[in-house]
C-alpha atoms as a PDB file:
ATOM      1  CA  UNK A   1    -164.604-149.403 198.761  1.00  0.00           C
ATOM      2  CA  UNK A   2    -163.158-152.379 200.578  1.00  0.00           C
ATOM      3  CA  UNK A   3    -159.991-154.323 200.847  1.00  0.00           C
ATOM      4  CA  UNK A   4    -160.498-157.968 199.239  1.00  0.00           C
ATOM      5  CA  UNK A   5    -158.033-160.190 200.493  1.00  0.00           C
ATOM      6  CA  UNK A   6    -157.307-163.450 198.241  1.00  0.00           C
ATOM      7  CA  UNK A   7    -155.389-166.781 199.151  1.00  0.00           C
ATOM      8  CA  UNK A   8    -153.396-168.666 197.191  1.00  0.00           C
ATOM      9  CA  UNK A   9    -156.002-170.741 194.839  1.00  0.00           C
ATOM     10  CA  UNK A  10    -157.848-167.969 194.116  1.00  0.00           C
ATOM     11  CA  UNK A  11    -155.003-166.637 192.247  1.00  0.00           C
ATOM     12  CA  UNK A  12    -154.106-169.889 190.699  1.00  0.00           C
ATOM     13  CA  UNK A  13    -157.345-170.752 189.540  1.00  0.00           C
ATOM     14  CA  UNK A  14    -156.758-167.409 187.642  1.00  0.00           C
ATOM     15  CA  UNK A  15    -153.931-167.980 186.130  1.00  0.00           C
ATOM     16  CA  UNK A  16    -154.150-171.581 184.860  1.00  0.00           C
ATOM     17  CA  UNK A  17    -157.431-171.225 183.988  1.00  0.00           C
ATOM     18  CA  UNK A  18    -159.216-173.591 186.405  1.00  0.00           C
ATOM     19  CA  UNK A  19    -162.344-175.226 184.214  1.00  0.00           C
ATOM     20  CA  UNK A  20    -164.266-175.655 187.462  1.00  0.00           C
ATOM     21  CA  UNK A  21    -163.406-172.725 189.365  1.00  0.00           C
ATOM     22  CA  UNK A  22    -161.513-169.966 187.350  1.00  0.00           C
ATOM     23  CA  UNK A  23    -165.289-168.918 185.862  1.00  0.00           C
ATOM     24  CA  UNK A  24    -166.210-168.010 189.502  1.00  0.00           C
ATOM     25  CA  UNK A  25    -162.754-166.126 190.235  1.00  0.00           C
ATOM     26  CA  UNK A  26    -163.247-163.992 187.172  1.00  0.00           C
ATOM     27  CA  UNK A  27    -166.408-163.564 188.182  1.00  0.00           C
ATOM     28  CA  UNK A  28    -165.549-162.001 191.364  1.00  0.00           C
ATOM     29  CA  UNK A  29    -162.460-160.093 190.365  1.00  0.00           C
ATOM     30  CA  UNK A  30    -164.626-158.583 187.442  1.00  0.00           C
ATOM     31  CA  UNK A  31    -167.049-157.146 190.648  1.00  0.00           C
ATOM     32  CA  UNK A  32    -164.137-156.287 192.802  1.00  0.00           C
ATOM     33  CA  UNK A  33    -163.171-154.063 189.396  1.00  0.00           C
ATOM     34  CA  UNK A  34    -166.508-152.509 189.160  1.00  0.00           C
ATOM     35  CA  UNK A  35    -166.542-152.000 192.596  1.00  0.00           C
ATOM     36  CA  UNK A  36    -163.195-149.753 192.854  1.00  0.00           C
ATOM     37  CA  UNK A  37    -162.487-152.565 195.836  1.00  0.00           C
ATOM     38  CA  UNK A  38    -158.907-152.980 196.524  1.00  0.00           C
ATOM     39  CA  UNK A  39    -157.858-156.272 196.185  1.00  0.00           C
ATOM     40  CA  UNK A  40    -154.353-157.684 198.367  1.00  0.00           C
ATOM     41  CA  UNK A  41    -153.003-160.785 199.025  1.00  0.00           C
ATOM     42  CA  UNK A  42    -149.612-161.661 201.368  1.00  0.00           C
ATOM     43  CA  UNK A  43    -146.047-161.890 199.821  1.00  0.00           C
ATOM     44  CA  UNK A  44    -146.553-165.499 200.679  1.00  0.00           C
ATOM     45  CA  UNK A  45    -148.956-165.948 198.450  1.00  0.00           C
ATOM     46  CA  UNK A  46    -146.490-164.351 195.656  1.00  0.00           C
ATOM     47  CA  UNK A  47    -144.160-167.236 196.598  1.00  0.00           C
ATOM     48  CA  UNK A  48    -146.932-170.156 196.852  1.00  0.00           C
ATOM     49  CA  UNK A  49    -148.401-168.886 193.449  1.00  0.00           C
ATOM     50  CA  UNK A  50    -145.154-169.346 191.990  1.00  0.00           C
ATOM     51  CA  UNK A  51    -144.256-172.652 192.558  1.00  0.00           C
ATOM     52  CA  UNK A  52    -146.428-174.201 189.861  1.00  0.00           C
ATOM     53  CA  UNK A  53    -144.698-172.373 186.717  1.00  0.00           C
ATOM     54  CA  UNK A  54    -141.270-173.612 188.662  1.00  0.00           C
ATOM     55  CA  UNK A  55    -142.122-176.656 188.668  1.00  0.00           C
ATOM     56  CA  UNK A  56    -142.752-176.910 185.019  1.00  0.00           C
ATOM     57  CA  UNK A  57    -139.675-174.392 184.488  1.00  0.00           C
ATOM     58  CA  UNK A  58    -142.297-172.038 182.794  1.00  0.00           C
ATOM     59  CA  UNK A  59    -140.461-168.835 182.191  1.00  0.00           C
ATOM     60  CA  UNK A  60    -143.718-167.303 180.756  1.00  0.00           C
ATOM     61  CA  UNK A  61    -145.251-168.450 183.153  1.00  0.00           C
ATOM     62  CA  UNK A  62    -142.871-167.488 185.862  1.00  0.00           C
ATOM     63  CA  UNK A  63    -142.483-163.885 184.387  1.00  0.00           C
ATOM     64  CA  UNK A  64    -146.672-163.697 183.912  1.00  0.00           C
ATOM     65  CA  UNK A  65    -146.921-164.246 187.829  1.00  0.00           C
ATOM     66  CA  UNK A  66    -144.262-162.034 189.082  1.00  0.00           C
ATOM     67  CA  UNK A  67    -145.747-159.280 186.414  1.00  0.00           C
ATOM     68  CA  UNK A  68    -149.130-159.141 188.081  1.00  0.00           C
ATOM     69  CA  UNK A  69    -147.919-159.104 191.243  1.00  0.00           C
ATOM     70  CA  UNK A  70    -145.729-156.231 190.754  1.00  0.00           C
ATOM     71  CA  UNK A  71    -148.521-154.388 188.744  1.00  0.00           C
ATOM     72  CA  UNK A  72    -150.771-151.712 190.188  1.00  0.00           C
ATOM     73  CA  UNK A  73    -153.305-154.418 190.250  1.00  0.00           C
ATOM     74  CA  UNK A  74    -152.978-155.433 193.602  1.00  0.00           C
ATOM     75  CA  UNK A  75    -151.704-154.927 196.904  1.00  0.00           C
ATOM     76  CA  UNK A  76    -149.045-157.433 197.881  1.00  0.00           C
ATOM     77  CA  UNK A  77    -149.446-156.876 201.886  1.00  0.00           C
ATOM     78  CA  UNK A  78    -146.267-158.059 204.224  1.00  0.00           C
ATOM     79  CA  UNK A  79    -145.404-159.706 207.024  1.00  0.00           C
ATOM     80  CA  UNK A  80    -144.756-158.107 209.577  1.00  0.00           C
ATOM     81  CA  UNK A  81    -144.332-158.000 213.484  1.00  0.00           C
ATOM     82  CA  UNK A  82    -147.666-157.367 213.760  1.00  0.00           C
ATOM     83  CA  UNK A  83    -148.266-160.000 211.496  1.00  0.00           C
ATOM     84  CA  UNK A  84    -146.163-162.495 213.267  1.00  0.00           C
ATOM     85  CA  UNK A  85    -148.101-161.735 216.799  1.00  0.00           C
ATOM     86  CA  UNK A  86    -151.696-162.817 214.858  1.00  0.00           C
ATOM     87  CA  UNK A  87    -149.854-165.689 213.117  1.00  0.00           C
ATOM     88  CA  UNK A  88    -149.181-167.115 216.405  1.00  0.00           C
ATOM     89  CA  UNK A  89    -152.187-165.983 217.838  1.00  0.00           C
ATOM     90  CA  UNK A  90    -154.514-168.110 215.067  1.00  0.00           C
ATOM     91  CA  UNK A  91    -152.258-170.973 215.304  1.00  0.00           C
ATOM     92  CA  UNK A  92    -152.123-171.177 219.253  1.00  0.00           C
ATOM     93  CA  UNK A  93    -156.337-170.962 218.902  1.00  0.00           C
ATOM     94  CA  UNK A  94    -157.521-172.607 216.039  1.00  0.00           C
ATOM     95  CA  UNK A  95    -156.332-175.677 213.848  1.00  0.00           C
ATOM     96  CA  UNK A  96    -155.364-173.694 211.162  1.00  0.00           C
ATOM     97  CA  UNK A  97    -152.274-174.949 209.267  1.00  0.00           C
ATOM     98  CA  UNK A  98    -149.195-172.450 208.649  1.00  0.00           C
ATOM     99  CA  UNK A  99    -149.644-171.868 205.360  1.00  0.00           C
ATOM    100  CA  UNK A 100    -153.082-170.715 206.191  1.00  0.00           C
ATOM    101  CA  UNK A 101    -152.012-168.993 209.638  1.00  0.00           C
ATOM    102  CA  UNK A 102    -149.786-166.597 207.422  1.00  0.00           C
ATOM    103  CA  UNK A 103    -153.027-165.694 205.218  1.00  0.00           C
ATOM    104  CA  UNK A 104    -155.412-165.349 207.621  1.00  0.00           C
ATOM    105  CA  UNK A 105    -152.380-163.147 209.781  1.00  0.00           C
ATOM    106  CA  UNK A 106    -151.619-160.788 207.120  1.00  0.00           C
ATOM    107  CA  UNK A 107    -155.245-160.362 206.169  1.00  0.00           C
ATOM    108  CA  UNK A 108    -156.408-159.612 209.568  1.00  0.00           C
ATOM    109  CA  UNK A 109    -153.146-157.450 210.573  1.00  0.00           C
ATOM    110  CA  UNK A 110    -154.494-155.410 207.119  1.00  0.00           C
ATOM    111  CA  UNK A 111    -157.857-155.236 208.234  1.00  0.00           C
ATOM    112  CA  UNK A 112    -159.561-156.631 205.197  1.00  0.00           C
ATOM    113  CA  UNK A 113    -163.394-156.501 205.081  1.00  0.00           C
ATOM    114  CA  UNK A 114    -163.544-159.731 202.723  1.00  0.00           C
ATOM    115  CA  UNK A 115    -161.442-162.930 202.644  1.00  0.00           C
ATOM    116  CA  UNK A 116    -161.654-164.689 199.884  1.00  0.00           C
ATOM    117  CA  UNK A 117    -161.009-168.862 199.819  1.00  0.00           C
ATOM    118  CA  UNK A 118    -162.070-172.143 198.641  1.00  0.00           C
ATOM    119  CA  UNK A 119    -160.848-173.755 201.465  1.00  0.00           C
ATOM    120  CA  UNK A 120    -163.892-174.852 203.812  1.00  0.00           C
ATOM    121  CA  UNK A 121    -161.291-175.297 207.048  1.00  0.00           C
ATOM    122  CA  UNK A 122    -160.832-171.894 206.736  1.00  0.00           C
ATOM    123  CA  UNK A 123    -164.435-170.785 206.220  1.00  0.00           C
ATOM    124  CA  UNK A 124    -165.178-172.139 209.833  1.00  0.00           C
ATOM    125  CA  UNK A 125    -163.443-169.601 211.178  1.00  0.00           C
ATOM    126  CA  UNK A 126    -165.439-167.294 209.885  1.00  0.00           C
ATOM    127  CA  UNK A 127    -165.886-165.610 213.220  1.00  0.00           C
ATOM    128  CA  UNK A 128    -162.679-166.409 214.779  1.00  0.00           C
ATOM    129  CA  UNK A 129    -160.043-163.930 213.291  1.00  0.00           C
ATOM    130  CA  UNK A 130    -159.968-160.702 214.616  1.00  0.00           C
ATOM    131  CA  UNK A 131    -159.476-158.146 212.083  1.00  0.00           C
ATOM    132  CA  UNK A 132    -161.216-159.666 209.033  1.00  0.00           C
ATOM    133  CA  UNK A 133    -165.033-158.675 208.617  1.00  0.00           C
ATOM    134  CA  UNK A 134    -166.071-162.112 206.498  1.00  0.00           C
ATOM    135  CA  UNK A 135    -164.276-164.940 205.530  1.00  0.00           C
ATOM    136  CA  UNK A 136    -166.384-166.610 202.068  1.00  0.00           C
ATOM    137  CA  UNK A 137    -165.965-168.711 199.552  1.00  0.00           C
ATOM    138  CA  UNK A 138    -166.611-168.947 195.612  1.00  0.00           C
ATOM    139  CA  UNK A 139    -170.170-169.023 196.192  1.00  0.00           C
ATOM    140  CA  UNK A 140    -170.364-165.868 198.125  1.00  0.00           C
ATOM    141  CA  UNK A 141    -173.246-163.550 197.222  1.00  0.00           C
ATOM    142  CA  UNK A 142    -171.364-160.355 198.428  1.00  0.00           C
ATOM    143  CA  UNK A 143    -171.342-158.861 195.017  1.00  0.00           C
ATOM    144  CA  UNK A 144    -175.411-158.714 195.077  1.00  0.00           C
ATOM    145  CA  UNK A 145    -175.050-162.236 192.875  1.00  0.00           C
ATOM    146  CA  UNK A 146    -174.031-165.610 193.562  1.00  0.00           C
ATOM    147  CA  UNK A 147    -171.265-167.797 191.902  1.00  0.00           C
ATOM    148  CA  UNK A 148    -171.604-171.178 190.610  1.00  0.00           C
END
């Protein structure tokens, strides 16, 4: 079993249905399911997922998010100390924004074996982040398959 660690698109793809990408996340959550993996995320990401049902003042939408992230589904990881000492490690060694800092921080302070992104910034860093095994993207063949 490993930890899966998603960031913020992932999860919106999946929930609005992304025509170009949600196929791929459902994909890989469908594997991560067969798999028994665990898959986490930060309470950031609760917060950044959020904001797009706000915006629209979505109460469905807004109570569908908060749901899932509350359900047994997932692991909603936090921020820590810990978590704050690799946040301003990454950022004080790489060009990785905040928002992405805080990911990559509470992945890595988790020890995740797989982080998941669309993001190519972030993919560079791939080797950089002490404390995640593989940072890949949509296309990743992990699974034994790739994704379109």
């Amino acid at each position: 079993m490993s930890r899966v660690y998603w960031d913020s698109m992932m999860f919106i793809y999946m929930f609005e249905g992304n025509p170009e990408f949600g196929p791929a996340v459902n994909r890989i959550l469908d594997d991560i399911d067969r798999r028994g993996d665990t898959l986490c995320t930060s309470i950031f990401c609760v917060g950044e997922v959020l904001t797009g049902p706000r915006k629209f003042n979505s109460l469905a939408g807004i109570a569908r998010v908060k749901q899932y992230f509350a359900s047994d589904s997932i692991d909603v990881l936090p921020f820590t100390i810990e978590t704050a000492d690799r946040f301003s490690l990454i950022r004080a060694t790489t060009s990785a924004k905040p928002a992405d800092a805080i990911h990559l921080a509470t992945a890595a302070a988790a020890g995740v074996d797989v982080f998941f992104t669309n993001d190519n910034r972030l993919l560079k860093l791939h080797l950089q982040i002490p404390g995640i095994q593989f940072i890949t993207g949509l296309d990743a063949r992990i699974y034994g398959h790739g994704t379109p």
